[in-house]
N, C-alpha and C. Protein backbone atom coordinates (compact mmCIF):
# COMPACT_ATOMS: atom_id res chain seq x y z
N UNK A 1 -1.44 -3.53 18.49
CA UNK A 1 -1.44 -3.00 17.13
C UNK A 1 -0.48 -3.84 16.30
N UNK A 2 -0.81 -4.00 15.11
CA UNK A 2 0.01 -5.21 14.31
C UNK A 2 1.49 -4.44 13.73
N UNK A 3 1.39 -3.13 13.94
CA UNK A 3 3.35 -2.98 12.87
C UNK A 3 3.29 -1.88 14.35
N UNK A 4 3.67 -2.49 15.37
CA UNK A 4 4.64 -1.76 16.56
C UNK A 4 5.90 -1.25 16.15
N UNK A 5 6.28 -0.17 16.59
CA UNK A 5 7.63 0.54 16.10
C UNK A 5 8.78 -0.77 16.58
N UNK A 6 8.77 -1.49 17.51
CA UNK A 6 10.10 -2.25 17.88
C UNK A 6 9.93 -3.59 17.58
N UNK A 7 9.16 -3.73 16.20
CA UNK A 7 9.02 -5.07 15.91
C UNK A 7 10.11 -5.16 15.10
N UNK A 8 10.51 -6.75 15.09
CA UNK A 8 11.68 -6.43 13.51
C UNK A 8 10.96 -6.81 12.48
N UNK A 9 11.37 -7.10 11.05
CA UNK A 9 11.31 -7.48 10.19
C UNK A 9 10.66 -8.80 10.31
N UNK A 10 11.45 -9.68 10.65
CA UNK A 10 11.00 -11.42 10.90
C UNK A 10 9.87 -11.34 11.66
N UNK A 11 9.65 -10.62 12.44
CA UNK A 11 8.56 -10.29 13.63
C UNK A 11 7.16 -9.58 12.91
N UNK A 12 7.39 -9.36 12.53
CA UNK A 12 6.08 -8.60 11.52
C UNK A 12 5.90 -9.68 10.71
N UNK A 13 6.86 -10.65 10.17
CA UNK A 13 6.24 -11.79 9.70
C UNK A 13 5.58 -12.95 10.23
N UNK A 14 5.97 -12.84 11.08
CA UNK A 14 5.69 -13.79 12.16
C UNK A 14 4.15 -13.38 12.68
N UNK A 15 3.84 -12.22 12.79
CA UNK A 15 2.78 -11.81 13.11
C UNK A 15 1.37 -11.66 12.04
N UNK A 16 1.97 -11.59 10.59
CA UNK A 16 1.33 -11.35 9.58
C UNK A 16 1.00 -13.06 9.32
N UNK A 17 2.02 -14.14 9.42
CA UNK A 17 1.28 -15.15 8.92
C UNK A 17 0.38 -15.58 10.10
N UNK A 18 0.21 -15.17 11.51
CA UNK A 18 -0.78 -15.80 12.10
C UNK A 18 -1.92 -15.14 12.16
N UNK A 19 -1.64 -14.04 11.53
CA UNK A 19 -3.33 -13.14 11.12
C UNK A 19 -3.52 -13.52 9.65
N UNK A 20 -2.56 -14.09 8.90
CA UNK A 20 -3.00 -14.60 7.56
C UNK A 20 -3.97 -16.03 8.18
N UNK A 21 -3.71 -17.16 9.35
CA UNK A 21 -4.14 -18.22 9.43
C UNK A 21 -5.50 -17.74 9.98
N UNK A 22 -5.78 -16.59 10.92
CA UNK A 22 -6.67 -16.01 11.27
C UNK A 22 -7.82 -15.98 10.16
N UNK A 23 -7.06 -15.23 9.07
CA UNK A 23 -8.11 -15.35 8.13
C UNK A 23 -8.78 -16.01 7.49
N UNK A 24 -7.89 -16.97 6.78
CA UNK A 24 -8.45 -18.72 6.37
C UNK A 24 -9.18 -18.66 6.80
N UNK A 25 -9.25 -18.92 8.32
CA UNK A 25 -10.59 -19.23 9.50
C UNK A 25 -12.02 -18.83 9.11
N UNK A 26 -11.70 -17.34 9.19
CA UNK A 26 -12.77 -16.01 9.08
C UNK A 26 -13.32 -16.43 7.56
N UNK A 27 -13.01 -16.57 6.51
CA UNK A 27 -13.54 -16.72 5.59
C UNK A 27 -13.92 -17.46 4.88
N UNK A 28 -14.28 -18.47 5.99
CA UNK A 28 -15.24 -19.77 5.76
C UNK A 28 -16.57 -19.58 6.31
N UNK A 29 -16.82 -18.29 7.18
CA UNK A 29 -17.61 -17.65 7.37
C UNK A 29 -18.54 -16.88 6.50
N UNK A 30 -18.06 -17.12 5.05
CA UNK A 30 -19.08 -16.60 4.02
C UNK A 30 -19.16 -17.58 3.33
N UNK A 31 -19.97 -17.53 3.02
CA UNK A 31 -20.80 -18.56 1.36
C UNK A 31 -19.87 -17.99 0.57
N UNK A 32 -19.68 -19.07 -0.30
CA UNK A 32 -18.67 -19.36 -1.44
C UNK A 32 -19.72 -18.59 -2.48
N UNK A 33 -19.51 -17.34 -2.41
CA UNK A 33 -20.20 -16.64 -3.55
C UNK A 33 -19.44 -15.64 -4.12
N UNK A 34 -19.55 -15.39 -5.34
CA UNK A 34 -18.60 -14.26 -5.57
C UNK A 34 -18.84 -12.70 -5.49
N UNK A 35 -20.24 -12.70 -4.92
CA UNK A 35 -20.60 -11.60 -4.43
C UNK A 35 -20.32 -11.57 -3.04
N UNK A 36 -19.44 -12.07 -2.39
CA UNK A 36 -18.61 -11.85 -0.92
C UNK A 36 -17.47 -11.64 -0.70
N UNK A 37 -17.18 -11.58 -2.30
CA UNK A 37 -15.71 -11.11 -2.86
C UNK A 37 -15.36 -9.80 -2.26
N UNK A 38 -15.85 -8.95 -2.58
CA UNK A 38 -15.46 -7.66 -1.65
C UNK A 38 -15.40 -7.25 0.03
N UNK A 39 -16.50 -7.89 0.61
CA UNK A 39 -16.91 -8.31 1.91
C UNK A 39 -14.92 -9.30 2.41
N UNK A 40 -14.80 -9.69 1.58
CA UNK A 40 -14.34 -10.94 2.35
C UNK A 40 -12.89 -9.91 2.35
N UNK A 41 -12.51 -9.42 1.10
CA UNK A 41 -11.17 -8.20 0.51
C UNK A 41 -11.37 -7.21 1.89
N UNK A 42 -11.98 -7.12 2.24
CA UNK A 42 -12.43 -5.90 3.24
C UNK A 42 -11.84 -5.64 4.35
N UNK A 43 -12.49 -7.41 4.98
CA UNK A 43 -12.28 -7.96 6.14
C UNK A 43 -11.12 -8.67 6.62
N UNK A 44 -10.02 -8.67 5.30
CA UNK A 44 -8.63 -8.83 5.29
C UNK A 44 -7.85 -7.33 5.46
N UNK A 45 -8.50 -6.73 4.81
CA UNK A 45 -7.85 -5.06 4.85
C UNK A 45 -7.78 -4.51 6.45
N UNK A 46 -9.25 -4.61 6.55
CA UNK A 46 -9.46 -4.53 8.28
C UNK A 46 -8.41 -4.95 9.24
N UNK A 47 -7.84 -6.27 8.79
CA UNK A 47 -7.41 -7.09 9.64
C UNK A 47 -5.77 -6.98 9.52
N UNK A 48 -5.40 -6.42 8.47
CA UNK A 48 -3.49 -6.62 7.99
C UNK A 48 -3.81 -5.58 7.49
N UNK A 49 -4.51 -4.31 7.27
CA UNK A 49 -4.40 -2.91 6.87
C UNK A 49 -3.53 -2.82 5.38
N UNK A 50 -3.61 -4.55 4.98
CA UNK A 50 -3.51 -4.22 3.30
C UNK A 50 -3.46 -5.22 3.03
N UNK A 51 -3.88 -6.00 1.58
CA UNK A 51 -3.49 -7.09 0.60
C UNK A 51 -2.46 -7.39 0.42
N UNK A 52 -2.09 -8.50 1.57
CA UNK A 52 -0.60 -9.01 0.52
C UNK A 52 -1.38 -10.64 -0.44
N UNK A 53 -0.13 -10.62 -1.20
CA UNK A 53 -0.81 -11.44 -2.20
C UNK A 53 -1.06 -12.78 -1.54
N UNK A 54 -0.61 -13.42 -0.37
CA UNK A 54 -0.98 -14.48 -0.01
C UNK A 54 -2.51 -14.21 0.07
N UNK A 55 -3.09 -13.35 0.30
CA UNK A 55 -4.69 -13.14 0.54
C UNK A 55 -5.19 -12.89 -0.65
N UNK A 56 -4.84 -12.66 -1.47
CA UNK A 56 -5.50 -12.90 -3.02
C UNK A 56 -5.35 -14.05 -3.30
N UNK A 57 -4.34 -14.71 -3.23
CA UNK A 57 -4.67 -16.38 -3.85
C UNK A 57 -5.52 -17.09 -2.81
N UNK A 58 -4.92 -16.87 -1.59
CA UNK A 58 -6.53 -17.44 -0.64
C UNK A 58 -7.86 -17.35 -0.93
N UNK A 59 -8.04 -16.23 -1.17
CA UNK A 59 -8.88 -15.56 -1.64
C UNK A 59 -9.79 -16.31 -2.83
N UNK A 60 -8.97 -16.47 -3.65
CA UNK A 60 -9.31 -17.05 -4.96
C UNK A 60 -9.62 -18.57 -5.05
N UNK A 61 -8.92 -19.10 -4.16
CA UNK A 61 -8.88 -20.57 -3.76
C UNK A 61 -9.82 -20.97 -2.96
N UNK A 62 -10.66 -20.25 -2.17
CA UNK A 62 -11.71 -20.17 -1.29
C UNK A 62 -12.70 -20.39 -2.19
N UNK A 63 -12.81 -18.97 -2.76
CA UNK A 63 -14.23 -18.40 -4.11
C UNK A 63 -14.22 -19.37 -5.26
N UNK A 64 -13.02 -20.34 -5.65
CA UNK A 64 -13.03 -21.34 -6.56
C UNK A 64 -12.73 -20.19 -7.68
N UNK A 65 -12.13 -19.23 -7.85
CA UNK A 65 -11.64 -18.03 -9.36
C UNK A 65 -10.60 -17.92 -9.37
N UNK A 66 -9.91 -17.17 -10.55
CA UNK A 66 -8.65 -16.92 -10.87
C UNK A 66 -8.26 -16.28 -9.81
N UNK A 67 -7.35 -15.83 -9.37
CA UNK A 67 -6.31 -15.11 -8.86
C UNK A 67 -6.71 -13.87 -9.62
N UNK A 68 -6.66 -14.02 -10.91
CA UNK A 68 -6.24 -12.32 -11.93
C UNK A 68 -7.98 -11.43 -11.36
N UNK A 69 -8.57 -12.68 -11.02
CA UNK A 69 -9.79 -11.88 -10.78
C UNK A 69 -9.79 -11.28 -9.63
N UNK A 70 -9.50 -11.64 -8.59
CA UNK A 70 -9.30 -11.04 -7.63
C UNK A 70 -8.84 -10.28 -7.68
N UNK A 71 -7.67 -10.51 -8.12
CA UNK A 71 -6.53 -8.39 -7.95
C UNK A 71 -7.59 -7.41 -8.71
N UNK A 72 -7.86 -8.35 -10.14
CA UNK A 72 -8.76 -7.17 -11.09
C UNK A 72 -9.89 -6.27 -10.24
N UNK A 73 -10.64 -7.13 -9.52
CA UNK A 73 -11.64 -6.52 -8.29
C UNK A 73 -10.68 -5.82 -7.47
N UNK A 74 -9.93 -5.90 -6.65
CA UNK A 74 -8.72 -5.43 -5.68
C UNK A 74 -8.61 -3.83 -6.08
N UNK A 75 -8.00 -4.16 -7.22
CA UNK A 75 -7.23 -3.05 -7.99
C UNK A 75 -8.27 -2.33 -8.50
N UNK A 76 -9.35 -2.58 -9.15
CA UNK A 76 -10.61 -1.44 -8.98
C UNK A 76 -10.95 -0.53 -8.67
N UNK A 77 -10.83 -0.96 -7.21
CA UNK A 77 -11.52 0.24 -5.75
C UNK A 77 -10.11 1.02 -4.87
N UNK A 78 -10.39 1.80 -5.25
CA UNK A 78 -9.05 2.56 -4.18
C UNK A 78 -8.97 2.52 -2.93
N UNK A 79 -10.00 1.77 -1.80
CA UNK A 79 -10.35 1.60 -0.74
C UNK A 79 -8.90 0.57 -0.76
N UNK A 80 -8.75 -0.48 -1.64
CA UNK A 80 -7.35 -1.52 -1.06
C UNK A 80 -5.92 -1.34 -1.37
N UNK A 81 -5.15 -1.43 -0.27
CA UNK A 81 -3.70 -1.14 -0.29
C UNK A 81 -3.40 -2.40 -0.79
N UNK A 82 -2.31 -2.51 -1.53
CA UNK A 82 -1.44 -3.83 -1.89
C UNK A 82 0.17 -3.75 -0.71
N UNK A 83 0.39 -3.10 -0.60
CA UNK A 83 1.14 -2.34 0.61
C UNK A 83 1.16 -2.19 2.09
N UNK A 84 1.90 -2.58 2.61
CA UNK A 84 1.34 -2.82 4.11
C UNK A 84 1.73 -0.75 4.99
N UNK A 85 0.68 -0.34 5.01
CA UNK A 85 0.78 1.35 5.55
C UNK A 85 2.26 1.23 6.86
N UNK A 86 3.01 2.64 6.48
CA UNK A 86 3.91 2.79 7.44
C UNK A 86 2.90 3.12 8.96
N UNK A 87 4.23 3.06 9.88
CA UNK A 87 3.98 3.72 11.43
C UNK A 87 3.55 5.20 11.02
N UNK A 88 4.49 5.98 10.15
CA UNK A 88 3.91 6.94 9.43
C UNK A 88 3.70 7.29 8.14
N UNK A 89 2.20 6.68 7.99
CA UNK A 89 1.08 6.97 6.80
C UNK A 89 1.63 8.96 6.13
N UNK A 90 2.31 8.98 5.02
CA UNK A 90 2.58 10.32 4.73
C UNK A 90 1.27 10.46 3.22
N UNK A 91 0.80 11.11 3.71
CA UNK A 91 -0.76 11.85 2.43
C UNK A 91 -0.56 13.18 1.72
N UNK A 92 0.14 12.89 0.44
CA UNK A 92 0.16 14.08 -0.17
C UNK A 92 -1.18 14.78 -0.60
N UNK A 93 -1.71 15.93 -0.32
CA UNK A 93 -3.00 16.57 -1.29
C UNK A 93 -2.45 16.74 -2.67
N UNK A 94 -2.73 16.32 -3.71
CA UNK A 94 -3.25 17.04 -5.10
C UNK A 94 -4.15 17.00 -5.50
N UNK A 95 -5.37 17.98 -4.59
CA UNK A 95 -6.43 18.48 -5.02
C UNK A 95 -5.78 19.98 -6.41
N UNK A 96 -6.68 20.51 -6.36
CA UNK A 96 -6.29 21.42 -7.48
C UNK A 96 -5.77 23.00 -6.46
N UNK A 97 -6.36 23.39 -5.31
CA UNK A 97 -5.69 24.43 -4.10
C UNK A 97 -4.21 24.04 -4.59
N UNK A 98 -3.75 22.57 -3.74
CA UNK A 98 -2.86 22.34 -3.58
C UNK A 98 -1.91 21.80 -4.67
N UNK A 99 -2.25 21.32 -6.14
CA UNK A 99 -1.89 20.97 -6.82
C UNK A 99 -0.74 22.85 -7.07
N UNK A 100 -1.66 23.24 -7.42
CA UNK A 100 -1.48 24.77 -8.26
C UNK A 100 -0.04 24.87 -7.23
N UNK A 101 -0.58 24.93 -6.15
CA UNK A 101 0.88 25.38 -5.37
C UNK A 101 1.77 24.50 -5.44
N UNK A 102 2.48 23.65 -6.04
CA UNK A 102 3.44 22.81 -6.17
C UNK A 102 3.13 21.54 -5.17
N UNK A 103 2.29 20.68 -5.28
CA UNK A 103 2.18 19.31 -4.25
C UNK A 103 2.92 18.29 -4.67
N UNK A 104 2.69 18.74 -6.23
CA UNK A 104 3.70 17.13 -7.23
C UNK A 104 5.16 17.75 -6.48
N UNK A 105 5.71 18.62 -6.51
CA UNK A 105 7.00 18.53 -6.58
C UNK A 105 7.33 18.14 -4.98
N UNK A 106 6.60 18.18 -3.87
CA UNK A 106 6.66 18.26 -2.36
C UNK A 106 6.46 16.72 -2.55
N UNK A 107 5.61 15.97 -3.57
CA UNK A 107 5.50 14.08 -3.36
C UNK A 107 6.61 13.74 -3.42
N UNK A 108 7.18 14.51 -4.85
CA UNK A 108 8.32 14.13 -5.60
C UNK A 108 9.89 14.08 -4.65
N UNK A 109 9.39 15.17 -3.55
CA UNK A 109 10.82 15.01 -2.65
C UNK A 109 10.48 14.36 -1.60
N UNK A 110 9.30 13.95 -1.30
CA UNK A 110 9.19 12.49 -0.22
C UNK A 110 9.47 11.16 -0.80
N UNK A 111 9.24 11.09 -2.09
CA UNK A 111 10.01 9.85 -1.83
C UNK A 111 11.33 9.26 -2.95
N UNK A 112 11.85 10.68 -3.20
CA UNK A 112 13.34 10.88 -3.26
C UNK A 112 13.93 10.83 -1.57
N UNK A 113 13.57 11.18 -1.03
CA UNK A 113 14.22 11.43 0.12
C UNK A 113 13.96 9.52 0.69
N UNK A 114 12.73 9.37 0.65
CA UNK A 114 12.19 7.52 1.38
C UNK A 114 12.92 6.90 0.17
N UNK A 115 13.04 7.20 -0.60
CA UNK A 115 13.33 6.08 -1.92
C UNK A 115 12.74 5.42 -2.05
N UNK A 116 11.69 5.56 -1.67
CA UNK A 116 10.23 5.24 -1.83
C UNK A 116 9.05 5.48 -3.22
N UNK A 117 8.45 5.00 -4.00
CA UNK A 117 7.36 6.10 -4.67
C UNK A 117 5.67 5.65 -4.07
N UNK A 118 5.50 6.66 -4.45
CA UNK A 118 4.03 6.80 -4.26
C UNK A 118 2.62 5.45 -4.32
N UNK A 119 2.56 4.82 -2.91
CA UNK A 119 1.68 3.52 -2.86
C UNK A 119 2.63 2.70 -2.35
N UNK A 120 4.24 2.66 -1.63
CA UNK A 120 4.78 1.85 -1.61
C UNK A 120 5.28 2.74 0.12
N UNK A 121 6.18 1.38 0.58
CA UNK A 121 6.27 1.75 2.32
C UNK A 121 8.20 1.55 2.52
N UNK A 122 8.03 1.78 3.31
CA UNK A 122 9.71 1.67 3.39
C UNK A 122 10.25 0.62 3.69
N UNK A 123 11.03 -0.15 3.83
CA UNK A 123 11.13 -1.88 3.96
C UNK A 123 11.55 -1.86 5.54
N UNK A 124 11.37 -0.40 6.37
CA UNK A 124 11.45 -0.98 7.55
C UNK A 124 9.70 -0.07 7.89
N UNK A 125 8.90 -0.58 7.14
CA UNK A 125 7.59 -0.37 7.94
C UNK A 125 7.25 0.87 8.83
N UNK A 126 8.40 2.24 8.64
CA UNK A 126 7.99 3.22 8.81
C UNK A 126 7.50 4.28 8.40
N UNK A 127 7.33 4.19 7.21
CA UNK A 127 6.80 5.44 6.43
C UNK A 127 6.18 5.33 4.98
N UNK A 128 5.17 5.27 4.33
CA UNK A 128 4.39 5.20 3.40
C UNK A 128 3.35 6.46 2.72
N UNK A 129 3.91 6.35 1.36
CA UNK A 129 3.66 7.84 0.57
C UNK A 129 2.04 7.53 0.14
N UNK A 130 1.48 7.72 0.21
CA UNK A 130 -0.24 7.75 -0.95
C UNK A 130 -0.52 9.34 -1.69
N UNK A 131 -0.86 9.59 -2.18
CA UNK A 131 -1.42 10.83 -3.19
C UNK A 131 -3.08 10.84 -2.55
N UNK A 132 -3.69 12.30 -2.04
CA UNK A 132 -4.93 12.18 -2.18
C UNK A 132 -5.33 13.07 -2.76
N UNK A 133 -6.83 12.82 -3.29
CA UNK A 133 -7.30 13.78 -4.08
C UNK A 133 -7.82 14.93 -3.29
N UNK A 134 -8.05 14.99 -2.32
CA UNK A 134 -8.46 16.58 -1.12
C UNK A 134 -8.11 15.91 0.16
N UNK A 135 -8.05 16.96 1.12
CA UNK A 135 -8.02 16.31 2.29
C UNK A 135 -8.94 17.94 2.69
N UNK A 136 -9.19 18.43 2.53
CA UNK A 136 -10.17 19.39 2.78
C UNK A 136 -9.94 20.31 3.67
N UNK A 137 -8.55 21.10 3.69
CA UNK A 137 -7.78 22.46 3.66
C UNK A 137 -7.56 22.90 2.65
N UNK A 138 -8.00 23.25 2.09
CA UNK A 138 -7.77 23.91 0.72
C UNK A 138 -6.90 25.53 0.82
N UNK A 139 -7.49 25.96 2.13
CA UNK A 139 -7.13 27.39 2.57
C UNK A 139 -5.75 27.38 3.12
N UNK A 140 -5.10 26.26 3.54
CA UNK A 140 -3.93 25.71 3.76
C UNK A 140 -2.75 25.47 3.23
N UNK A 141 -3.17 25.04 1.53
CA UNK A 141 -2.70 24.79 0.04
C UNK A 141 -0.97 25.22 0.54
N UNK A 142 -0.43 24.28 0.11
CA UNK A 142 -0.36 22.68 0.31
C UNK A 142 0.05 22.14 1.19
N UNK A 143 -0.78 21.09 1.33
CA UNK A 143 -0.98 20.01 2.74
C UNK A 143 -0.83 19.12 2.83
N UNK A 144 -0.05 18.64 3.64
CA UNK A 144 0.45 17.35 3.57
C UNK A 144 -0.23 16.11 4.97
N UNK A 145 -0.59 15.33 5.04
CA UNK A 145 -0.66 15.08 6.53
C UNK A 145 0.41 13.78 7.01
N UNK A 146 0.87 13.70 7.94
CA UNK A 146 1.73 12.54 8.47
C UNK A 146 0.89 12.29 9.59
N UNK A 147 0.05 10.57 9.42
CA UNK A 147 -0.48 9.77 10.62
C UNK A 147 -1.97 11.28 10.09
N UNK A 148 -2.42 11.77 11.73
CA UNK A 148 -3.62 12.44 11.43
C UNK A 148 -3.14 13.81 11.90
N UNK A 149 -1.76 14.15 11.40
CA UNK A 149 -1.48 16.05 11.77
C UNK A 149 -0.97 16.05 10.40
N UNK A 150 -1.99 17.40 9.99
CA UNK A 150 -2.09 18.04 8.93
C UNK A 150 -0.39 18.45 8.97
N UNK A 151 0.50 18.97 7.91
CA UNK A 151 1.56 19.86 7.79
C UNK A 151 0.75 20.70 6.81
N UNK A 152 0.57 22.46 6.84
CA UNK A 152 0.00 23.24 6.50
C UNK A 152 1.26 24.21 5.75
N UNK A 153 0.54 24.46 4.28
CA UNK A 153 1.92 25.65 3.55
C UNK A 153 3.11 24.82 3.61
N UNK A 154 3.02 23.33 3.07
CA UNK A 154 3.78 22.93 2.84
C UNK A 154 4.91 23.40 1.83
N UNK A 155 6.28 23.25 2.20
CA UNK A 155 7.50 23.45 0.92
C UNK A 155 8.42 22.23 0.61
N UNK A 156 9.21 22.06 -0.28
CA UNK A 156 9.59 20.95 -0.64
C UNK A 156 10.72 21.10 0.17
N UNK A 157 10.94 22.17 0.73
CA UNK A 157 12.27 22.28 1.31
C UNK A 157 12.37 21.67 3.24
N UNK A 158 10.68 21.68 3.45
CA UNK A 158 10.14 20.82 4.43
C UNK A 158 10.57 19.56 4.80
N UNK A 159 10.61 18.89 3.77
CA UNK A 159 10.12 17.45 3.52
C UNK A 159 11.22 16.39 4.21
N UNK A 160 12.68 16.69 4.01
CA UNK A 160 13.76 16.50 4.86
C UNK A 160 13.72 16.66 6.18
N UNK A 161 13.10 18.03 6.69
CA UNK A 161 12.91 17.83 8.47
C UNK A 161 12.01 17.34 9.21
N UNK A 162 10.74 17.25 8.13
CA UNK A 162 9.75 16.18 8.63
C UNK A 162 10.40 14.66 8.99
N UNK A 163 10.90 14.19 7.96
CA UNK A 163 11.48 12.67 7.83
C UNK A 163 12.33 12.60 9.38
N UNK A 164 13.24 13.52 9.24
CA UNK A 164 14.50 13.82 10.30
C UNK A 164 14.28 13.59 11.46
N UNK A 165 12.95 14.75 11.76
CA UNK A 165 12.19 14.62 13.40
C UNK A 165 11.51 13.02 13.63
N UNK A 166 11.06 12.48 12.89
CA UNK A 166 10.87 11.13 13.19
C UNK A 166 12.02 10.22 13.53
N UNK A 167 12.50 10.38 12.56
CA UNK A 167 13.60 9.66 12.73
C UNK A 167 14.69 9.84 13.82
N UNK A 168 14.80 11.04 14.34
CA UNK A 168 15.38 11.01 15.67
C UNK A 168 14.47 10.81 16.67
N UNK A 169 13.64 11.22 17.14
CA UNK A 169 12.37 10.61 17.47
C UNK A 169 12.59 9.16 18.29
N UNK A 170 12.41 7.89 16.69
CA UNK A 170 12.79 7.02 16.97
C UNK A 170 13.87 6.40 17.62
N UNK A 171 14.94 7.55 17.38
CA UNK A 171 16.17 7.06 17.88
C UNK A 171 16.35 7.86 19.66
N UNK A 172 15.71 8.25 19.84
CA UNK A 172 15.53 8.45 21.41
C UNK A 172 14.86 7.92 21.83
N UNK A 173 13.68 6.77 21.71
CA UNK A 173 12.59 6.28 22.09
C UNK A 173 13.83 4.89 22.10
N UNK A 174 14.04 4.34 21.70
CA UNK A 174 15.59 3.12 21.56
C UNK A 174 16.08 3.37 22.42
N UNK A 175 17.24 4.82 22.44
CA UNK A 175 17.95 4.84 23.81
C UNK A 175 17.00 4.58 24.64
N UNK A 176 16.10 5.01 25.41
CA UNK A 176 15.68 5.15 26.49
C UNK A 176 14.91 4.05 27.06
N UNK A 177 14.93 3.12 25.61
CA UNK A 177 14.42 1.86 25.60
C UNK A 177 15.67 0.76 26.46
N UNK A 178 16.48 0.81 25.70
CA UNK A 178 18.32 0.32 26.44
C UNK A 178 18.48 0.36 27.64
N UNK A 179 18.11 1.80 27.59
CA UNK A 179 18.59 2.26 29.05
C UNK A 179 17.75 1.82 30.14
N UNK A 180 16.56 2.01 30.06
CA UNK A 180 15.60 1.08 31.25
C UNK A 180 16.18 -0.26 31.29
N UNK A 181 16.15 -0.97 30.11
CA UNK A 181 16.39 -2.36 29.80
C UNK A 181 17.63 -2.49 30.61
N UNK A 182 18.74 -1.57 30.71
CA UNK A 182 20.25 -2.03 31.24
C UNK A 182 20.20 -1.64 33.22
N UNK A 183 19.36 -0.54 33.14
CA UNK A 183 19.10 -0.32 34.15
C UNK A 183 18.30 -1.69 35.28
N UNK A 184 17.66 -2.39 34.45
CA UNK A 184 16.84 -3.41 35.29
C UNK A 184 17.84 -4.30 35.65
């Protein structure tokens, strides 16, 4: 999987530019048409689970177009992240169930708390806010999901021990990481 919890920083780069060279490759595999423009946006998404801008100017430099055109297509469709998704993907509902019950103010303390806002990831690649329009508990109102477990009757007063339990989480998965490691 490309963003492993014990990668570092440099390491995720390291890994991102040889799936960026990956791609070059792959997208000489389409005709230089600009109706493969999306096809091609896709099959980068697929591949780095978001647009960074080195793949828009590739992109553009391939297809022989602006750059502005590309993002303009990019930025269009809500299908593409510009953002690379955390280890944990956090999905606020503001459907209207969940709106009514306070969801803005439950976003609003995820990423006060990430210092994060909404479409953006944490600069250590663990946690990333998006807004959706349903996630289809409505009877639940309000719902949040982290990764693919729903949090049900969400409160803003939640939102701190969600973060917390991960985050220690992580920090026992380390020790125990050490500890084998010192043990060998």
């Amino acid at each position: 999987m490309l963003w492993e919890r014990d990668l570092t920083q440099e390491d995720l780069n390291k890994v991102e530019q040889k799936l960026l060279s990956e791609i070059e490759n792959n997208i000489k595999e389409y005709e230089k048409s600009r109706g493969n423009l999306i096809p091609i946006l896709q099959m980068i998404q697929e591949k780095l689970k978001y647009l960074p801008k080195d793949s828009i100017e590739m992109v553009a430099k391939y297809l022989e177009i602006n750059t502005c055109e590309v993002y303009g297509v990019a930025t269009f469709y809500n299908q593409f992240r510009f953002n690379p998704p955390g280890n944990h993907p956090i999905k606020v509902c503001l459907g209207t169930a969940c709106h009514v019950k306070g969801a803005d103010i439950i976003l609003e303390n995820f990423e006060r708390k990430l210092e994060i806002l909404e479409g953006e990831t944490t600069p250590d690649r663990e946690f990333s806010i998006d807004r959706v329009a349903c996630v289809g508990c409505c009877a639940l109102a309000p719902v949040t999901m982290i990764g693919d477990t729903v949090q049900s009757h969400m409160a803003p007063s939640k939102v701190e021990g969600l973060i917390l339990r991960f985050k220690i989480e992580k920090e026992m998965q380390e020790r125990e990481k050490a500890k084998n490691e010192t043990a060998i």
